[in-house]
N, C-alpha and C. Protein backbone atom coordinates (compact mmCIF):
# COMPACT_ATOMS: atom_id res chain seq x y z
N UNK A 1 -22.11 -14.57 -136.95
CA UNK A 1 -23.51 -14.78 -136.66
C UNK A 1 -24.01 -13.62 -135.80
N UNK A 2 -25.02 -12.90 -136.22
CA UNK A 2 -25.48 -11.93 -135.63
C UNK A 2 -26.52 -12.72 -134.78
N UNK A 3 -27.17 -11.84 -133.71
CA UNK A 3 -28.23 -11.72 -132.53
C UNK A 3 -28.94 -11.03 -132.40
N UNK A 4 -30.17 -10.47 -132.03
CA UNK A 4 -31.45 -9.49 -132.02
C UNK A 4 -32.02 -10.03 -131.12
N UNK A 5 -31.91 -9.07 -129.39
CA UNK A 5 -32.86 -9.36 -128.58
C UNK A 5 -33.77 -8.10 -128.06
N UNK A 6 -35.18 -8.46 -128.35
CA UNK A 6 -36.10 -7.53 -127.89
C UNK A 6 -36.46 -7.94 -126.86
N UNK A 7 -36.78 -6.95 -125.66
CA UNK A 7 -37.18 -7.03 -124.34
C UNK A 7 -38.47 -6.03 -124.24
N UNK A 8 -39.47 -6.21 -123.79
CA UNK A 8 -40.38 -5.41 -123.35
C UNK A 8 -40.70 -5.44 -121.60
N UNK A 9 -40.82 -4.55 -121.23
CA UNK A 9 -40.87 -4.48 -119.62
C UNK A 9 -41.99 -3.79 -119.17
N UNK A 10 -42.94 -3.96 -118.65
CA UNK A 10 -44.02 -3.59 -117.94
C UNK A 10 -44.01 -2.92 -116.26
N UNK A 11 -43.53 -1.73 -116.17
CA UNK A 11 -43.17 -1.38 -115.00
C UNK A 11 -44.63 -0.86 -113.98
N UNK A 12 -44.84 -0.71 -112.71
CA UNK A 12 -45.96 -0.24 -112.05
C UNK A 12 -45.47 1.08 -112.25
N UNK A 13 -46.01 1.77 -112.14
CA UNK A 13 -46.16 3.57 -112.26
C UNK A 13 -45.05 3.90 -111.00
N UNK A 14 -45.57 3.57 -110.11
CA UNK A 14 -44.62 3.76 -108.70
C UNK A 14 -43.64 3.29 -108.29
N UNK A 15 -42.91 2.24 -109.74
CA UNK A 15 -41.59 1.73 -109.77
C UNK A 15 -40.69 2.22 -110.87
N UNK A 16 -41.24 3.11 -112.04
CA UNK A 16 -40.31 3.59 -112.99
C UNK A 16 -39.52 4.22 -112.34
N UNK A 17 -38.96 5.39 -111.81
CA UNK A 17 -38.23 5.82 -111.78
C UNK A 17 -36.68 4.69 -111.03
N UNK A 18 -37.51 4.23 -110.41
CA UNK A 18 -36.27 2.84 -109.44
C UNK A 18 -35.77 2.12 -111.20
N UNK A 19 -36.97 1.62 -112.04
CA UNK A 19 -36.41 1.20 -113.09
C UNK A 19 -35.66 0.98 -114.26
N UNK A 20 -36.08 2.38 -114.48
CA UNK A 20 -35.17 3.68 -115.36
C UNK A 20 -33.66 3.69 -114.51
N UNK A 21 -33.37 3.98 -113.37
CA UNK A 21 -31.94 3.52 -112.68
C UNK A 21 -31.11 2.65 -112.71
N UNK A 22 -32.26 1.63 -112.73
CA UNK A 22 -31.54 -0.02 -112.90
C UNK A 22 -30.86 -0.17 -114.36
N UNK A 23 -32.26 0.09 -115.59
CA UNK A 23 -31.75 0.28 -116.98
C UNK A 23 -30.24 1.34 -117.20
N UNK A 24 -30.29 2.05 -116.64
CA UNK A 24 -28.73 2.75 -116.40
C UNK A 24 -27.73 2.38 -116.65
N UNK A 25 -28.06 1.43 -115.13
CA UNK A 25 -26.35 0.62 -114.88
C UNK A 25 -26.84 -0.52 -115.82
N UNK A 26 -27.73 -1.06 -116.12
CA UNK A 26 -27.60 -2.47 -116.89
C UNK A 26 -26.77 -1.65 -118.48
N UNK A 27 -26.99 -0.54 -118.80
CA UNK A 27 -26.77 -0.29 -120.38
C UNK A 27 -25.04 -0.02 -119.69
N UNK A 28 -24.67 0.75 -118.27
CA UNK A 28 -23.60 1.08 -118.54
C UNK A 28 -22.55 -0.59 -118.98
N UNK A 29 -23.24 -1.81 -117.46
CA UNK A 29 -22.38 -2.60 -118.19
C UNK A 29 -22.61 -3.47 -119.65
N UNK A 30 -23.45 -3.38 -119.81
CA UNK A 30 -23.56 -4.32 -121.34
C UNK A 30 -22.90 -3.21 -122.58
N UNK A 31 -22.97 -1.78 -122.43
CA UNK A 31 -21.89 -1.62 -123.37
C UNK A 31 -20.42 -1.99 -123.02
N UNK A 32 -20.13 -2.57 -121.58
CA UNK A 32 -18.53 -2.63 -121.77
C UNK A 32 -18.57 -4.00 -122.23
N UNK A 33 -19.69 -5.17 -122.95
CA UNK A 33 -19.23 -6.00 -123.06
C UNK A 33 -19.12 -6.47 -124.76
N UNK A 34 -17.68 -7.46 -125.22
CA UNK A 34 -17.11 -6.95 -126.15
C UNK A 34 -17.71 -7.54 -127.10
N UNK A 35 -18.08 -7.46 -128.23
CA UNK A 35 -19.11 -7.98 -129.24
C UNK A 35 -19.98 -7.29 -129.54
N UNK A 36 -20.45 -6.33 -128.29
CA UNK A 36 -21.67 -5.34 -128.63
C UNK A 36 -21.53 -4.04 -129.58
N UNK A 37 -22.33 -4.67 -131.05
CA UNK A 37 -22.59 -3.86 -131.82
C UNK A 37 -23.81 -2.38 -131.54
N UNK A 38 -25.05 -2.17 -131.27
CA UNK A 38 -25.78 -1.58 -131.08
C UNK A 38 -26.61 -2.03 -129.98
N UNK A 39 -26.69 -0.81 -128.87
CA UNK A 39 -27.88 -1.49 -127.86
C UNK A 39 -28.44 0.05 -128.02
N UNK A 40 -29.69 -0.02 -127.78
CA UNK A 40 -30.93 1.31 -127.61
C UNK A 40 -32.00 0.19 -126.81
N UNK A 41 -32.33 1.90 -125.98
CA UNK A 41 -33.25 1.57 -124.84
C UNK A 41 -34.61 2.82 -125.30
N UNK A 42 -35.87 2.35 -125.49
CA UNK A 42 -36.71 2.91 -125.92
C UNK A 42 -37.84 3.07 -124.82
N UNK A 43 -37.96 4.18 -124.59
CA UNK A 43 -39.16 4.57 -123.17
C UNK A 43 -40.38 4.97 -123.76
N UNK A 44 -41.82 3.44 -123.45
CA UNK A 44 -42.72 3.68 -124.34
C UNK A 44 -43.79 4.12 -123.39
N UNK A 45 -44.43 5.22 -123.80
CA UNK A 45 -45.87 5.63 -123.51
C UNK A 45 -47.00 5.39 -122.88
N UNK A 46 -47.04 3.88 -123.59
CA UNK A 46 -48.58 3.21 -123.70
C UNK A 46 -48.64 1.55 -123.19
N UNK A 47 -49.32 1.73 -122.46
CA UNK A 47 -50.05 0.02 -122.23
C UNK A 47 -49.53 -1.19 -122.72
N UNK A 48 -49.42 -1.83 -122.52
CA UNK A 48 -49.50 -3.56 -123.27
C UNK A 48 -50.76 -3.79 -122.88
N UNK A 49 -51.84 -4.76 -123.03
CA UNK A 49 -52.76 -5.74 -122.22
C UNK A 49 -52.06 -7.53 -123.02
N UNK A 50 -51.41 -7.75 -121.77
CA UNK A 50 -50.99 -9.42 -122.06
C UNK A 50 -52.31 -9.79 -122.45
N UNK A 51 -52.87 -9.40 -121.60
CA UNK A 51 -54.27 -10.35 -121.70
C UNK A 51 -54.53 -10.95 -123.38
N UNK A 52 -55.13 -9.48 -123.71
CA UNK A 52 -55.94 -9.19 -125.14
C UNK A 52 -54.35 -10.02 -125.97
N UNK A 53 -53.57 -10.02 -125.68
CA UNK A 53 -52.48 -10.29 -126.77
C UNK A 53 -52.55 -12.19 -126.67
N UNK A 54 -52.63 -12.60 -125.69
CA UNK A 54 -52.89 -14.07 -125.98
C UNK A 54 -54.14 -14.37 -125.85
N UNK A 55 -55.25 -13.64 -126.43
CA UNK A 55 -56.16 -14.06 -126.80
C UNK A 55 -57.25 -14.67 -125.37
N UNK A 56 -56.96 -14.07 -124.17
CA UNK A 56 -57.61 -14.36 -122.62
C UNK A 56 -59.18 -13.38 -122.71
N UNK A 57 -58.58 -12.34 -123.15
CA UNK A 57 -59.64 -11.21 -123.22
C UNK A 57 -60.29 -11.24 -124.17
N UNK A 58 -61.94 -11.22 -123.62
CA UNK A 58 -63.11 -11.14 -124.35
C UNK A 58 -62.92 -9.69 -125.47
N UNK A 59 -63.48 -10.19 -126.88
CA UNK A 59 -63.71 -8.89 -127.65
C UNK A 59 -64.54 -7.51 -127.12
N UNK A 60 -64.10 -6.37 -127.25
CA UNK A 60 -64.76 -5.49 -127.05
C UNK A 60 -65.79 -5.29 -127.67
């Protein structure tokens, strides 16, 4: 039985770099753990708005 977990993380500007550190050691230990087929960590660009995504936020 396979597994697929997506995580999205919303960091403050003035906490990435502390975050990016943490993601580090979290990837160093979850690759030592045994079962793990593929883990990737993807550093995205752009925004979320929770808001607009459950439908809180008025249309533009």
């Amino acid at each position: 039985m396979s597994f697929t977990e997506i995580c999205i993380y919303q960091v403050k500007p003035q906490k990435v770099k502390e975050f990016e550190a943490l993601m580090l050691e979290a990837k160093s230990f979850l690759e030592k753990q045994e079962g793990l087929l593929l883990l990737r960590l993807i550093k995205r660009g752009y925004h979320i708005d929770m808001e607009q995504i459950r439908g809180r936020a008025s249309p533009a």
